[in-house]
N, C-alpha and C. Protein backbone atom coordinates (compact mmCIF):
# COMPACT_ATOMS: atom_id res chain seq x y z
N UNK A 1 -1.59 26.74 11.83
CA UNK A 1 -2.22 25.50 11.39
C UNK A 1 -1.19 24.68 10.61
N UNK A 2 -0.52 23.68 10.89
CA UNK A 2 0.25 22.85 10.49
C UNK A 2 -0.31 22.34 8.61
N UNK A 3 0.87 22.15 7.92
CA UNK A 3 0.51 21.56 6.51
C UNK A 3 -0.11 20.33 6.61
N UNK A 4 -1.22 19.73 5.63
CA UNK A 4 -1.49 18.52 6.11
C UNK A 4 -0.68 18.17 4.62
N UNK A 5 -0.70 16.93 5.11
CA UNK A 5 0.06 16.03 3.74
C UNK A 5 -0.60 14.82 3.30
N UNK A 6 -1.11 14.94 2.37
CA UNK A 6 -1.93 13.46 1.04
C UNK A 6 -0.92 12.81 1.20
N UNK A 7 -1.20 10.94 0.94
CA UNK A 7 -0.54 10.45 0.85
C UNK A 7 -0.33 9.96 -0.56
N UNK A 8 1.40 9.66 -0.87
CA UNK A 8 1.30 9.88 -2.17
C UNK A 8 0.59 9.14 -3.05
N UNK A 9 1.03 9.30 -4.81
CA UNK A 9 0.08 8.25 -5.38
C UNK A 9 1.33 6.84 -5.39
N UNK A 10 0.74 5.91 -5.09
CA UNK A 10 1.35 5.00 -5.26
C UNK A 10 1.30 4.25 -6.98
N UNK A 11 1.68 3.62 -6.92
CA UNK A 11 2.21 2.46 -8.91
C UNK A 11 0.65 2.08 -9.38
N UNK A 12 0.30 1.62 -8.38
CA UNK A 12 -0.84 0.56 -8.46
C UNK A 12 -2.26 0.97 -7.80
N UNK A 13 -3.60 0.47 -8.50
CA UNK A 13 -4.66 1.00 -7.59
C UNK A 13 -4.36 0.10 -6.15
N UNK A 14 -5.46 0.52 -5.26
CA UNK A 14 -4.73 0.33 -4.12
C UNK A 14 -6.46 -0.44 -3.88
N UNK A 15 -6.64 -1.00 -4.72
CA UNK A 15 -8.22 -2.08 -4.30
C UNK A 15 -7.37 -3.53 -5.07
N UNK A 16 -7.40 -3.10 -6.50
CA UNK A 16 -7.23 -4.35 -7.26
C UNK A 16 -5.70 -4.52 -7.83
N UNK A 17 -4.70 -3.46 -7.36
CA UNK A 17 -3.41 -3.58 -7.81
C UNK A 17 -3.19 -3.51 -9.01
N UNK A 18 -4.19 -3.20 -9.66
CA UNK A 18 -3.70 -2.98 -11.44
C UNK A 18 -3.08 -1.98 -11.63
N UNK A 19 -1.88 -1.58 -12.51
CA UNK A 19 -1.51 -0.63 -12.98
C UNK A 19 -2.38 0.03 -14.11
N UNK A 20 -2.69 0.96 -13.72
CA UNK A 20 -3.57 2.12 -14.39
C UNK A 20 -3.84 3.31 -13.89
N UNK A 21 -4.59 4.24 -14.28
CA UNK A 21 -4.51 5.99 -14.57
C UNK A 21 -5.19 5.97 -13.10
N UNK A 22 -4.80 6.32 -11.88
CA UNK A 22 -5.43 6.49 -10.69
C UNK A 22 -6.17 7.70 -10.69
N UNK A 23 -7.22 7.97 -9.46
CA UNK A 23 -7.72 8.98 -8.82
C UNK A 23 -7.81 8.89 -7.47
N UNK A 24 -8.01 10.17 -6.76
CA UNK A 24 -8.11 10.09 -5.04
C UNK A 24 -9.38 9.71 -4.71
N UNK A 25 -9.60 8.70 -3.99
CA UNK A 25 -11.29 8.61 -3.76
C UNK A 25 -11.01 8.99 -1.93
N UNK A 26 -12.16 9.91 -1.52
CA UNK A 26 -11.49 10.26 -0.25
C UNK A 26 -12.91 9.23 0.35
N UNK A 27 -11.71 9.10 1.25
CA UNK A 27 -12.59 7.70 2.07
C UNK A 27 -13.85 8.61 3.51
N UNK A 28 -13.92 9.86 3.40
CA UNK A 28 -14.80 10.61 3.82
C UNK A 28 -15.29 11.48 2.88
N UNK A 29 -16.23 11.49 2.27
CA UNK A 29 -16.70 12.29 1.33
C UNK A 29 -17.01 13.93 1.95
N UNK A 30 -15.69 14.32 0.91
CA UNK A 30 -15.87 15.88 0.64
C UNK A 30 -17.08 16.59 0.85
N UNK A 31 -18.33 16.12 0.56
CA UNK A 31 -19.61 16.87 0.32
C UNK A 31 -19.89 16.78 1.96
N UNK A 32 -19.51 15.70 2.67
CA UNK A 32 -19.92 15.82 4.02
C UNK A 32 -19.09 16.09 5.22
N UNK A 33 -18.22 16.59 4.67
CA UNK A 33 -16.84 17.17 5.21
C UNK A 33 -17.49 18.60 6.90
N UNK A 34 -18.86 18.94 6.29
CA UNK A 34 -19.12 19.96 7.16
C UNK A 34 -20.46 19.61 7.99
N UNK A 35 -20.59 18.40 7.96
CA UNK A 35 -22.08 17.89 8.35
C UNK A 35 -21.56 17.49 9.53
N UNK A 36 -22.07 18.32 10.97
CA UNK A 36 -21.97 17.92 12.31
C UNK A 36 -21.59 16.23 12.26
N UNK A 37 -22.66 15.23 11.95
CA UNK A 37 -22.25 14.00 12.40
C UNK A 37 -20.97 13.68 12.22
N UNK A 38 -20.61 14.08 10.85
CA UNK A 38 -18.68 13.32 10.64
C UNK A 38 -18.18 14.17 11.48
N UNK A 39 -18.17 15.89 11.62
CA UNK A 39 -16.51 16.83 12.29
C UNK A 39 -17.17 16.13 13.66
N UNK A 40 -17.79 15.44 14.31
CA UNK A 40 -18.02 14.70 15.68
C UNK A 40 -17.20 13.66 15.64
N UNK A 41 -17.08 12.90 14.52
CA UNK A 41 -16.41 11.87 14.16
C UNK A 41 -14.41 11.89 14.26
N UNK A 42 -15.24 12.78 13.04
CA UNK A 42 -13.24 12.50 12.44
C UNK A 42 -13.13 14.06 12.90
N UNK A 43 -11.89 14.46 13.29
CA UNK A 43 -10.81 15.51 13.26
C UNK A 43 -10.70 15.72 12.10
N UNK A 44 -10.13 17.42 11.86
CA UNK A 44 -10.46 17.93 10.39
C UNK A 44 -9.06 17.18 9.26
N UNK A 45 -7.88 16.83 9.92
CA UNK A 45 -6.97 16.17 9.46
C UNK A 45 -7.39 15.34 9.28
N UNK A 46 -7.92 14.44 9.79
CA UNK A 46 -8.39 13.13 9.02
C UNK A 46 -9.73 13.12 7.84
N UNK A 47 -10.41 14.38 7.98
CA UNK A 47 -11.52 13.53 6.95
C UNK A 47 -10.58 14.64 5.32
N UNK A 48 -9.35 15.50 5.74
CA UNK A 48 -9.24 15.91 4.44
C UNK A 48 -8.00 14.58 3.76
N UNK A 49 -7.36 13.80 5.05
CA UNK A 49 -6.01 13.19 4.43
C UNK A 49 -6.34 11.62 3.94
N UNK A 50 -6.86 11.06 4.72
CA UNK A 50 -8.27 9.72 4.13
C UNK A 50 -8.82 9.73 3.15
N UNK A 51 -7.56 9.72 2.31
CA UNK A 51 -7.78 8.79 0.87
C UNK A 51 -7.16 7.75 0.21
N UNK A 52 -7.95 7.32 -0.65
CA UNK A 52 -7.00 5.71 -1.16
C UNK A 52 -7.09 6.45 -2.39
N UNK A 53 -5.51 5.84 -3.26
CA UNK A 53 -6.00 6.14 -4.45
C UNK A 53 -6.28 4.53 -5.50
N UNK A 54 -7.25 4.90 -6.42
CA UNK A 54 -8.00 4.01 -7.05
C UNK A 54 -8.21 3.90 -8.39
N UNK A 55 -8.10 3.34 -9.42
CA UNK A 55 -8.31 3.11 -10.39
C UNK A 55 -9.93 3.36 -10.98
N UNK A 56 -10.46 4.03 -11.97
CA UNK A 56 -11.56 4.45 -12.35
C UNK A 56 -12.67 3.21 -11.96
N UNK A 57 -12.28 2.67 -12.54
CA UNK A 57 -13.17 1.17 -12.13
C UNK A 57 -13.90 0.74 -10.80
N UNK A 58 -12.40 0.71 -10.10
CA UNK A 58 -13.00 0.62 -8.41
C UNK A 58 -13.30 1.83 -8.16
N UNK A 59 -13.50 2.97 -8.47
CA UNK A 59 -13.76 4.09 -8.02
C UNK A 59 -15.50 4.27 -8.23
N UNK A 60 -15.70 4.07 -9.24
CA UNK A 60 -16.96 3.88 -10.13
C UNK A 60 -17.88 3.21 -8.95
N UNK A 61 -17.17 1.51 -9.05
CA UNK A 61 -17.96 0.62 -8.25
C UNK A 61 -18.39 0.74 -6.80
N UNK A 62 -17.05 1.75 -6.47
CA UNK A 62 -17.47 2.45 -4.95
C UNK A 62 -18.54 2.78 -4.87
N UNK A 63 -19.13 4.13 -5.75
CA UNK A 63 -19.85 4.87 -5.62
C UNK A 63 -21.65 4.15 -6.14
N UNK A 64 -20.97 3.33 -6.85
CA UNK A 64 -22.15 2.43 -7.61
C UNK A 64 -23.17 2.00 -6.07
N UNK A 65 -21.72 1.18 -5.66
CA UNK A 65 -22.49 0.33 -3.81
C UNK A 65 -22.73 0.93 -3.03
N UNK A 66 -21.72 2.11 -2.64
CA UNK A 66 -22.81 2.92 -1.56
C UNK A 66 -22.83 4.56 -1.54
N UNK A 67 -23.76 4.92 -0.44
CA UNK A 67 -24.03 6.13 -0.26
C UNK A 67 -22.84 7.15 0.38
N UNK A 68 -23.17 8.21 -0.04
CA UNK A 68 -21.90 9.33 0.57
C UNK A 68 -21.82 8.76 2.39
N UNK A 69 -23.14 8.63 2.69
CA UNK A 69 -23.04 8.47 4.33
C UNK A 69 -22.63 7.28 4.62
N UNK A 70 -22.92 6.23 3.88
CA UNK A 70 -22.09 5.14 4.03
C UNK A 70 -20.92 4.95 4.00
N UNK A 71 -20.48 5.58 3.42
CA UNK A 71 -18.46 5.50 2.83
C UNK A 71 -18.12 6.03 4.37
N UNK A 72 -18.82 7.61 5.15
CA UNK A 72 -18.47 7.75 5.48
C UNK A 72 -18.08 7.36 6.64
N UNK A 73 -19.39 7.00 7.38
CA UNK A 73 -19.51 6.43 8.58
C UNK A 73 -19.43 4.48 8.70
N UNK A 74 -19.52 3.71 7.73
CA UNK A 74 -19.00 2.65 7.60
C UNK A 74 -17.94 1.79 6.75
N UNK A 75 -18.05 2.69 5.85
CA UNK A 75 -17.00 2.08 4.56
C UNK A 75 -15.65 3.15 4.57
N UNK A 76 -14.98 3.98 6.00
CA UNK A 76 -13.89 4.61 5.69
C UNK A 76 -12.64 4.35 5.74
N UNK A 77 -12.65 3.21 5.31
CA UNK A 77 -11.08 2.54 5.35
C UNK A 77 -11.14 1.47 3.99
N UNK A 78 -9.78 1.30 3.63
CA UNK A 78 -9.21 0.00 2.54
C UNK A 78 -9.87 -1.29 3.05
N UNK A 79 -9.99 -1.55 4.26
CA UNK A 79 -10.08 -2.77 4.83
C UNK A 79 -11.73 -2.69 5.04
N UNK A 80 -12.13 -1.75 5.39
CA UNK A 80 -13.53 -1.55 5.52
C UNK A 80 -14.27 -1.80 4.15
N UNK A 81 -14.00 -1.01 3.33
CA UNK A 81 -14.38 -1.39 1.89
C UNK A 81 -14.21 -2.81 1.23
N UNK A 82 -13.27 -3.23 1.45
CA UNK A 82 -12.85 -4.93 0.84
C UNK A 82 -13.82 -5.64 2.03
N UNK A 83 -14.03 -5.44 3.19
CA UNK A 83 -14.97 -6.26 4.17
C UNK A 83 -16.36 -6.60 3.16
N UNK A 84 -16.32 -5.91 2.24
CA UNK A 84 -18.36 -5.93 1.88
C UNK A 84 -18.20 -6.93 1.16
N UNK A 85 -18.76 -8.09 0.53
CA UNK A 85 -18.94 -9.15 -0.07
C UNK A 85 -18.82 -8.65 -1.73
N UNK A 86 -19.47 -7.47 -1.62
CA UNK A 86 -19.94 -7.56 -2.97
C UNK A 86 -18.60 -6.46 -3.80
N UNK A 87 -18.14 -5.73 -3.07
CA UNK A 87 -16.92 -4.94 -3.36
C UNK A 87 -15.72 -5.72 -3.68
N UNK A 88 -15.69 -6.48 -2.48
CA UNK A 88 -14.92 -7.69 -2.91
C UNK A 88 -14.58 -8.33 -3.90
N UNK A 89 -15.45 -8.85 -4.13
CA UNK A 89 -16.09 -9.96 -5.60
C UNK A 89 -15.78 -8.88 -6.85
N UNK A 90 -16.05 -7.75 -6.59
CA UNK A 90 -15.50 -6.94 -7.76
C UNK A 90 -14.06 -6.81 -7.89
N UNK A 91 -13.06 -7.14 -7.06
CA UNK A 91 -12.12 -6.21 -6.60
C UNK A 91 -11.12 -7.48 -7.11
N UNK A 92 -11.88 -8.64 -7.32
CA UNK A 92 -10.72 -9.80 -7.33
C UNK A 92 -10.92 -9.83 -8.49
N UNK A 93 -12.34 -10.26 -9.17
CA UNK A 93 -12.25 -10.01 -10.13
C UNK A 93 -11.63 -9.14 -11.76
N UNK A 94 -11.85 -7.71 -11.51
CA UNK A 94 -11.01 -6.68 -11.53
C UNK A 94 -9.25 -7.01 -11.77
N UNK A 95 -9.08 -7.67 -11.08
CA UNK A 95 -7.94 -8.01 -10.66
C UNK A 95 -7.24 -9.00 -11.55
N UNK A 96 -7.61 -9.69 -12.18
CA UNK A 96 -7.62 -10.56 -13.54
C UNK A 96 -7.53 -9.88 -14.73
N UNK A 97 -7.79 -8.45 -14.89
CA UNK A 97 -8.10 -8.60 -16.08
C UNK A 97 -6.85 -7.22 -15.96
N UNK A 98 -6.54 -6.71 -17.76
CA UNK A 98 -5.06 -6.48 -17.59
C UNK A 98 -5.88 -4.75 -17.84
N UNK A 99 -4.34 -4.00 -17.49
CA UNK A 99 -4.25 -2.66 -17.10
C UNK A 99 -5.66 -1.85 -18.12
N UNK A 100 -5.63 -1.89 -19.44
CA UNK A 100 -6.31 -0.91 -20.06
C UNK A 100 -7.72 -1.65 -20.24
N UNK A 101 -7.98 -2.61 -19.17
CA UNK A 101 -9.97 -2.99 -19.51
C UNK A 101 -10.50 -1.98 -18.65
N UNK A 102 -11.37 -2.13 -19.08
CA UNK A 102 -12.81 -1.26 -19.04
C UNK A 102 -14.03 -2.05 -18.74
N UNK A 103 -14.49 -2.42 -17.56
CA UNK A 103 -15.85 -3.06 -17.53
C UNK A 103 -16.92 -2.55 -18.04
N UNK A 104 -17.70 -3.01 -18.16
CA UNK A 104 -19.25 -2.04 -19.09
C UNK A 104 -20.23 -2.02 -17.57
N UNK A 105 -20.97 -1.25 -17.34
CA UNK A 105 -21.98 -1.55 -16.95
C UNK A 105 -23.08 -0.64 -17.28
């Protein structure tokens, strides 16, 4: 079985480009990693290496907007996620404000 390889962490979150304390958000959720519909989907290399990494904030707001099954089967990409209006609107926003804020919600 070949090594798989994460991709690294990059400087910056990889939604809103702020420099700050990243995490891996895997763009197929772990918990559904064994649920027939996704291994139909994705190959086992892809639902473990499909991740962005993200700043707490956008990470938060991910999970805020949608469901594990959503991320997986519609929201599994950078580009997929910035497509939603409302992720968006967070993401630019976000994006203004400097490395150590903290939104409230």
């Amino acid at each position: 079985m070949p090594i798989l390889r994460l991709p690294d962490q990059p400087e910056a979150c990889e939604l809103c480009r702020r420099q700050a304390p990243l995490t891996r958000h895997h763009l197929i959720p772990k918990a559904l990693h064994g649920k027939t519909y996704v291994r139909k989907r994705f190959p086992r290399d892809e639902r473990i290496t499909a991740t962005l990494w993200v700043c707490r904030a956008c990470h938060n707001q991910i999970h805020r907007l949608f469901t594990e099954k959503e991320l997986a089967l519609v929201y599994n990409s950078r580009e997929a996620l910035l497509a939603d209006p409302r992720l968006c609107a967070f993401v630019d926003w976000l994006a203004t404000k400097p490395a150590g804020f903290t939104p409230r919600h």
